[in-house]
N, C-alpha and C. Protein backbone atom coordinates (compact mmCIF):
# COMPACT_ATOMS: atom_id res chain seq x y z
N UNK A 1 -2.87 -3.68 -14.37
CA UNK A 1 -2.42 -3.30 -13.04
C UNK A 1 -1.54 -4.43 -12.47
N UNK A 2 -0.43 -4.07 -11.60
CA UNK A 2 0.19 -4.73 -11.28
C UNK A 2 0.20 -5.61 -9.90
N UNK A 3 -0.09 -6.44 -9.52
CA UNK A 3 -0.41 -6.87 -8.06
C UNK A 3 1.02 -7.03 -7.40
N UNK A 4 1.25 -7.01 -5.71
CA UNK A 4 2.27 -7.54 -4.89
C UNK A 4 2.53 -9.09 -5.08
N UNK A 5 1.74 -9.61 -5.24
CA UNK A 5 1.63 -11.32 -5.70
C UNK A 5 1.98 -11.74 -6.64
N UNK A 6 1.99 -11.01 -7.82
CA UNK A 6 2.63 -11.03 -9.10
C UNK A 6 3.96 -10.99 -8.82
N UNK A 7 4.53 -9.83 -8.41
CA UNK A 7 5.60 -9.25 -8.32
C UNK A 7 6.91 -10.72 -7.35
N UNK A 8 6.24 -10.93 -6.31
CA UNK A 8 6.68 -11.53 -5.26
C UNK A 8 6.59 -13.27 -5.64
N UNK A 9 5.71 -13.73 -7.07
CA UNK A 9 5.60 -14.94 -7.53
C UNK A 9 7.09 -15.26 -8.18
N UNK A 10 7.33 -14.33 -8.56
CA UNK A 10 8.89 -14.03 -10.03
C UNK A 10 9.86 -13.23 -9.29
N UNK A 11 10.13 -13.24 -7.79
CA UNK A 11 11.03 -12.44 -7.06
C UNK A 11 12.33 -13.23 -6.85
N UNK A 12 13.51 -12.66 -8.16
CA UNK A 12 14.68 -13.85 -7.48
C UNK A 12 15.49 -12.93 -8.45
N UNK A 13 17.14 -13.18 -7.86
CA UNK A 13 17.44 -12.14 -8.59
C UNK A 13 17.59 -12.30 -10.18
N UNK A 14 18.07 -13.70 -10.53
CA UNK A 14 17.79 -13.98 -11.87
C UNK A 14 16.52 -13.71 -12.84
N UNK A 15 15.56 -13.62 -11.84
CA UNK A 15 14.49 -12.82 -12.86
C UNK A 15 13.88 -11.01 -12.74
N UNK A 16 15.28 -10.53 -12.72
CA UNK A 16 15.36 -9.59 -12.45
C UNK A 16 16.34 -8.95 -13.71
N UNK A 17 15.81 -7.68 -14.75
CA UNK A 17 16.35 -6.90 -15.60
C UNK A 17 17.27 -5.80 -14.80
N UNK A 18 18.28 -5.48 -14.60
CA UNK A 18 18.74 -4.01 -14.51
C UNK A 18 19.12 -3.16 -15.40
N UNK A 19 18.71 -2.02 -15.95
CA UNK A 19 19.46 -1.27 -16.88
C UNK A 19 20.90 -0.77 -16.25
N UNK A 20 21.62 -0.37 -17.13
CA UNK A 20 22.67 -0.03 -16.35
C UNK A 20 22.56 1.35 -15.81
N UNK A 21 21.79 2.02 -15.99
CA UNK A 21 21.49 3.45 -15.52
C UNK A 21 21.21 2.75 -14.12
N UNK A 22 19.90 1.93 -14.19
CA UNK A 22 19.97 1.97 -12.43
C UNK A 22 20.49 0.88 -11.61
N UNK A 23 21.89 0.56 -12.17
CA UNK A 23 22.58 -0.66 -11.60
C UNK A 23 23.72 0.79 -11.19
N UNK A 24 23.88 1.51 -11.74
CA UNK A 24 24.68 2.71 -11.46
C UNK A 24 24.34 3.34 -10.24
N UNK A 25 22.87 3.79 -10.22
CA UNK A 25 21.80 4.09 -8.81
C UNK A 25 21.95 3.19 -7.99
N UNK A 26 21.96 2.24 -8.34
CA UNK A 26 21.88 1.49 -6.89
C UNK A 26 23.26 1.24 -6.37
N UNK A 27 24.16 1.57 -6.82
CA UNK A 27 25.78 1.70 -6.77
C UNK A 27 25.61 2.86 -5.78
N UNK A 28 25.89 4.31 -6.12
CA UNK A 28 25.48 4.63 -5.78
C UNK A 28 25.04 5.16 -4.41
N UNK A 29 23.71 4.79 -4.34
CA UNK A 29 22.98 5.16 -3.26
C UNK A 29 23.47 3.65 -2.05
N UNK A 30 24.41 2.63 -2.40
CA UNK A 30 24.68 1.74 -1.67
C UNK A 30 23.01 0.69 -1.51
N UNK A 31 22.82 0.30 -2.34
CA UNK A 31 21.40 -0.77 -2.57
C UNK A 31 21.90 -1.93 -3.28
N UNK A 32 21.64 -3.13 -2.53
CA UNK A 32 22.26 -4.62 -3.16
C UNK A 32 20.89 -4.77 -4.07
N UNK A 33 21.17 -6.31 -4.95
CA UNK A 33 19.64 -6.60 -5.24
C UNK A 33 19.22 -7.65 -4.08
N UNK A 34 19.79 -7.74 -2.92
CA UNK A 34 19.22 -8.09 -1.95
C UNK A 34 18.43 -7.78 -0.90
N UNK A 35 18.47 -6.36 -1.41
CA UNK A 35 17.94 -5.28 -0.88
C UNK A 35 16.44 -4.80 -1.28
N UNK A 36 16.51 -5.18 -2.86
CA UNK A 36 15.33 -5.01 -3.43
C UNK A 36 14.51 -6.38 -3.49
N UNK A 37 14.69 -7.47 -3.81
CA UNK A 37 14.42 -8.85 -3.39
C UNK A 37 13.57 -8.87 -2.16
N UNK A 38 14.19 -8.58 -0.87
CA UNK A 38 14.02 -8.38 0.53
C UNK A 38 12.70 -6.98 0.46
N UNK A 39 12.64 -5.57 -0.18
CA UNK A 39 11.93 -4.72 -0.01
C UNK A 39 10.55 -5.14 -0.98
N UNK A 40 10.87 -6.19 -2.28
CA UNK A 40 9.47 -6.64 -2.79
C UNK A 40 8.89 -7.90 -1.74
N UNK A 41 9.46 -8.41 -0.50
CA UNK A 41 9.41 -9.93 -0.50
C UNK A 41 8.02 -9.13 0.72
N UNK A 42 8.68 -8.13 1.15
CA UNK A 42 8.03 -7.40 2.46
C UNK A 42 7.27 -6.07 2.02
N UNK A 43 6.95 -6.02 0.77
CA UNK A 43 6.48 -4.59 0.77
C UNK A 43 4.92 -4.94 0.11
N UNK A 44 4.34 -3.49 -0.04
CA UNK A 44 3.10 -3.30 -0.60
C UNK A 44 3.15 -2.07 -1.73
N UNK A 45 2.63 -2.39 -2.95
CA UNK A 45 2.35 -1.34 -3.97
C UNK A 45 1.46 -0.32 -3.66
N UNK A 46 2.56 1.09 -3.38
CA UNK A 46 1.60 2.28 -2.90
C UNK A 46 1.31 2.97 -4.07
N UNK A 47 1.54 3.16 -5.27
CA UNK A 47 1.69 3.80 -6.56
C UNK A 47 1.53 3.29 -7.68
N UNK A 48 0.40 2.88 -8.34
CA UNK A 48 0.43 2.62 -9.78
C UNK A 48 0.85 3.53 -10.76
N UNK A 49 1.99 3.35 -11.86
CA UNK A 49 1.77 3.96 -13.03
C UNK A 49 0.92 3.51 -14.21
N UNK A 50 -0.04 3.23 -14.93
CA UNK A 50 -0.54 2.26 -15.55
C UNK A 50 -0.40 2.69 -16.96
N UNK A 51 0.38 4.01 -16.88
CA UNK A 51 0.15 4.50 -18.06
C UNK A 51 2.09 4.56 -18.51
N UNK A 52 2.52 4.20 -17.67
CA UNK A 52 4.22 4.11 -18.21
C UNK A 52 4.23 3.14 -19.30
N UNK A 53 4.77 3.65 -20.46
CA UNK A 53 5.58 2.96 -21.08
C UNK A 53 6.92 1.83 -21.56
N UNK A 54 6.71 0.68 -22.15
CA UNK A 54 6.57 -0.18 -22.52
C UNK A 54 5.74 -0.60 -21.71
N UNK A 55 5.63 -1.29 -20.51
CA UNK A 55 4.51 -1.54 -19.48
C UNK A 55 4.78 -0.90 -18.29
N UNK A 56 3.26 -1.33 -17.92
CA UNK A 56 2.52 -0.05 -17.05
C UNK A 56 4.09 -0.67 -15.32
N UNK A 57 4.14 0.53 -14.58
CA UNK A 57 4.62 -0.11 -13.71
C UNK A 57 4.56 0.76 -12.14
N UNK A 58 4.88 0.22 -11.30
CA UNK A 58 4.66 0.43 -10.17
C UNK A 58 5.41 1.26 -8.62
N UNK A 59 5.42 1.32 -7.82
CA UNK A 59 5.92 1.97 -6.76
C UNK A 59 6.22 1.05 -5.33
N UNK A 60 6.95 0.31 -4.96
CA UNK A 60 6.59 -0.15 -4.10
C UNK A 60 7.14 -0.02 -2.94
N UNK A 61 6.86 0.12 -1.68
CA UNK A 61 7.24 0.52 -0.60
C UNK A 61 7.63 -1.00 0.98
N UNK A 62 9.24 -1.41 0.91
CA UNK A 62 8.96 -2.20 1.52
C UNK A 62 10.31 -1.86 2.47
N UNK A 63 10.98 -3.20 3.10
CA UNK A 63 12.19 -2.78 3.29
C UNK A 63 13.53 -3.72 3.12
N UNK A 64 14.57 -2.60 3.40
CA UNK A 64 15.79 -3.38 2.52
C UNK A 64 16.30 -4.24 3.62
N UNK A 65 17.60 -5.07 3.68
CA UNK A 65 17.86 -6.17 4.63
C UNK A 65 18.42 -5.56 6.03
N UNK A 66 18.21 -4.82 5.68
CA UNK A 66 19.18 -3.67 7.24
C UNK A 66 17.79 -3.36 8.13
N UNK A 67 16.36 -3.59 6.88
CA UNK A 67 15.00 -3.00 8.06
C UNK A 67 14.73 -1.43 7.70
N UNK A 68 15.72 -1.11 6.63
CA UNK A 68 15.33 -0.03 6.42
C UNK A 68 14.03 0.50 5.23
N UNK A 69 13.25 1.36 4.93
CA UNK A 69 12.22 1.63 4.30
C UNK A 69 12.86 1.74 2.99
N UNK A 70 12.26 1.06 2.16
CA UNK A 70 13.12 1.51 0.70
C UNK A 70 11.98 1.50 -0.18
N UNK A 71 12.03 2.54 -1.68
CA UNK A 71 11.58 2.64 -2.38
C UNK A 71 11.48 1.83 -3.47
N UNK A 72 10.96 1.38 -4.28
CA UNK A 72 11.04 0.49 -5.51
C UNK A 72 10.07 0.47 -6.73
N UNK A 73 10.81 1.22 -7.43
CA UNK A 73 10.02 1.04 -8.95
C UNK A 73 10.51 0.04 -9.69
N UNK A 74 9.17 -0.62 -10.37
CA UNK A 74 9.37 -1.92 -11.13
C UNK A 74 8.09 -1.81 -12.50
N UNK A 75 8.49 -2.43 -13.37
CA UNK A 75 7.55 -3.05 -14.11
C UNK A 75 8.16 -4.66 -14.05
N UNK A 76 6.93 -5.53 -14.91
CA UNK A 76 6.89 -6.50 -14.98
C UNK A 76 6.08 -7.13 -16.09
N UNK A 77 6.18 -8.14 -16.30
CA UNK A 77 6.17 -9.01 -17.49
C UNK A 77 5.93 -10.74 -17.05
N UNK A 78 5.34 -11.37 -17.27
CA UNK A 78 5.80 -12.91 -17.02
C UNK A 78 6.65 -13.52 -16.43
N UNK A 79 7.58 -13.43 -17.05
CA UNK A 79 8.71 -13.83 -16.70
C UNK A 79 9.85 -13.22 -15.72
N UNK A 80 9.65 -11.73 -15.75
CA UNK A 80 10.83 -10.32 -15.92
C UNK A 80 10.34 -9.63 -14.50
N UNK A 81 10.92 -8.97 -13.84
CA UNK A 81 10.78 -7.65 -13.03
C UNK A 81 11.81 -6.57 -13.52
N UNK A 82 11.45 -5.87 -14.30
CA UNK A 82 12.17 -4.44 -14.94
C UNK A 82 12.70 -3.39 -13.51
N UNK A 83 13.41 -3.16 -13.16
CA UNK A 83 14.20 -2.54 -11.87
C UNK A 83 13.81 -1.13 -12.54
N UNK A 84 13.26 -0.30 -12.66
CA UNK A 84 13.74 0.93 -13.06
C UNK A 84 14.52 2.03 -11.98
N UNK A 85 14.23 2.16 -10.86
CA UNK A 85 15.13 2.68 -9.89
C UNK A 85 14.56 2.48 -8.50
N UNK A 86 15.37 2.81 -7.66
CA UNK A 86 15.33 2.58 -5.97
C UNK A 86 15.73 3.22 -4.98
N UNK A 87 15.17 3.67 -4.46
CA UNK A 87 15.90 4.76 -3.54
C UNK A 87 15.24 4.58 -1.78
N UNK A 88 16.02 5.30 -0.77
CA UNK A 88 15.96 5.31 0.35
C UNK A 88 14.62 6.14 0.50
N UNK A 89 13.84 6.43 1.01
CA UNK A 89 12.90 7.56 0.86
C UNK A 89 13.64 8.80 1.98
N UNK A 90 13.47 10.06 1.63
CA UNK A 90 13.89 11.09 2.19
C UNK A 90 12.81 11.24 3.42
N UNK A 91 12.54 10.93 4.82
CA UNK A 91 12.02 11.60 5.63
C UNK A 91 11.41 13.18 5.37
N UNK A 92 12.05 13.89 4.61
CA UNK A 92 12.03 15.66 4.54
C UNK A 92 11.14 15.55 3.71
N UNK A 93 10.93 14.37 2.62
CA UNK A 93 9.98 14.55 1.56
C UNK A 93 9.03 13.79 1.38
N UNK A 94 8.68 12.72 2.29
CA UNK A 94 7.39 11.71 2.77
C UNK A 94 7.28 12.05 4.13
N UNK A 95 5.61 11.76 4.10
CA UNK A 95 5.29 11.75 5.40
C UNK A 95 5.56 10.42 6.46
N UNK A 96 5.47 10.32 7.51
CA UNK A 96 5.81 9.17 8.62
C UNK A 96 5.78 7.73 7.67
N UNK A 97 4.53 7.68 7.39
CA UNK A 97 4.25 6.06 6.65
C UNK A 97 5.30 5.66 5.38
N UNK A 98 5.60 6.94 4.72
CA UNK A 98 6.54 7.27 3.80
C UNK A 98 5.87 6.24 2.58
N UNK A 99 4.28 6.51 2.76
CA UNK A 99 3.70 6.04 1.56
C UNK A 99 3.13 7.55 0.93
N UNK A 100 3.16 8.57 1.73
CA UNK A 100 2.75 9.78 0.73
C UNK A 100 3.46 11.20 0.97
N UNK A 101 3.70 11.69 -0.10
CA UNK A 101 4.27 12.63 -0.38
C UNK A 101 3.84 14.05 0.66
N UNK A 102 4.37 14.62 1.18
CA UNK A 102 4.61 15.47 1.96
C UNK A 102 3.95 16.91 1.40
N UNK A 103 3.21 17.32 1.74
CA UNK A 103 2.18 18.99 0.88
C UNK A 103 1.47 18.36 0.17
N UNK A 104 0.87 17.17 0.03
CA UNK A 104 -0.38 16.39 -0.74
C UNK A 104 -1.39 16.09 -0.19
């Protein structure tokens, strides 16, 4: 399992992987990695995956440098924070806290 403390020990952008799929997403949807930096520095893990592949990874809910609520999936490693994607959360499809899904 992945802790916020973990995550936030190894938070810089140099220790940060992007694939290019979601360096494309975060293009995109307009998301710096200052954005994600800033949403792990301030956020809390609402979502474990433990069962994702290569390693287990996470959901995290913080916000980007504007103050806005942003989404963040990550795995991690020692050294590494794996970016897998990031997004704004949709109001229409989270509830207020925009830690849970909306008809759940």
């Amino acid at each position: 399992m992945i802790t916020i403390e973990q995550l936030k020990e190894i938070n810089k952008p140099e220790n940060m992987a992007i694939t290019e799929h979601a360096r494309i997403r975060l293009y995109e949807r307009n998301i710096s990695i200052d954005d994600i930096v800033n949403g792990i520095n301030t956020g809390e893990i609402i979502k474990q995956y433990e069962d994702d592949k290569p390693l287990p990874s996470c959901l995290v809910l913080g916000f980007s440098v504007k103050l806005q609520y942003i989404h963040i999936v990550v795995s991690c490693d020692i050294d590494f924070i794996y970016l897998i994607t990031a997004y704004f959360p949709d109001p229409d499809t989270w509830e207020n806290d925009f830690k849970t899904r909306k008809g759940r």
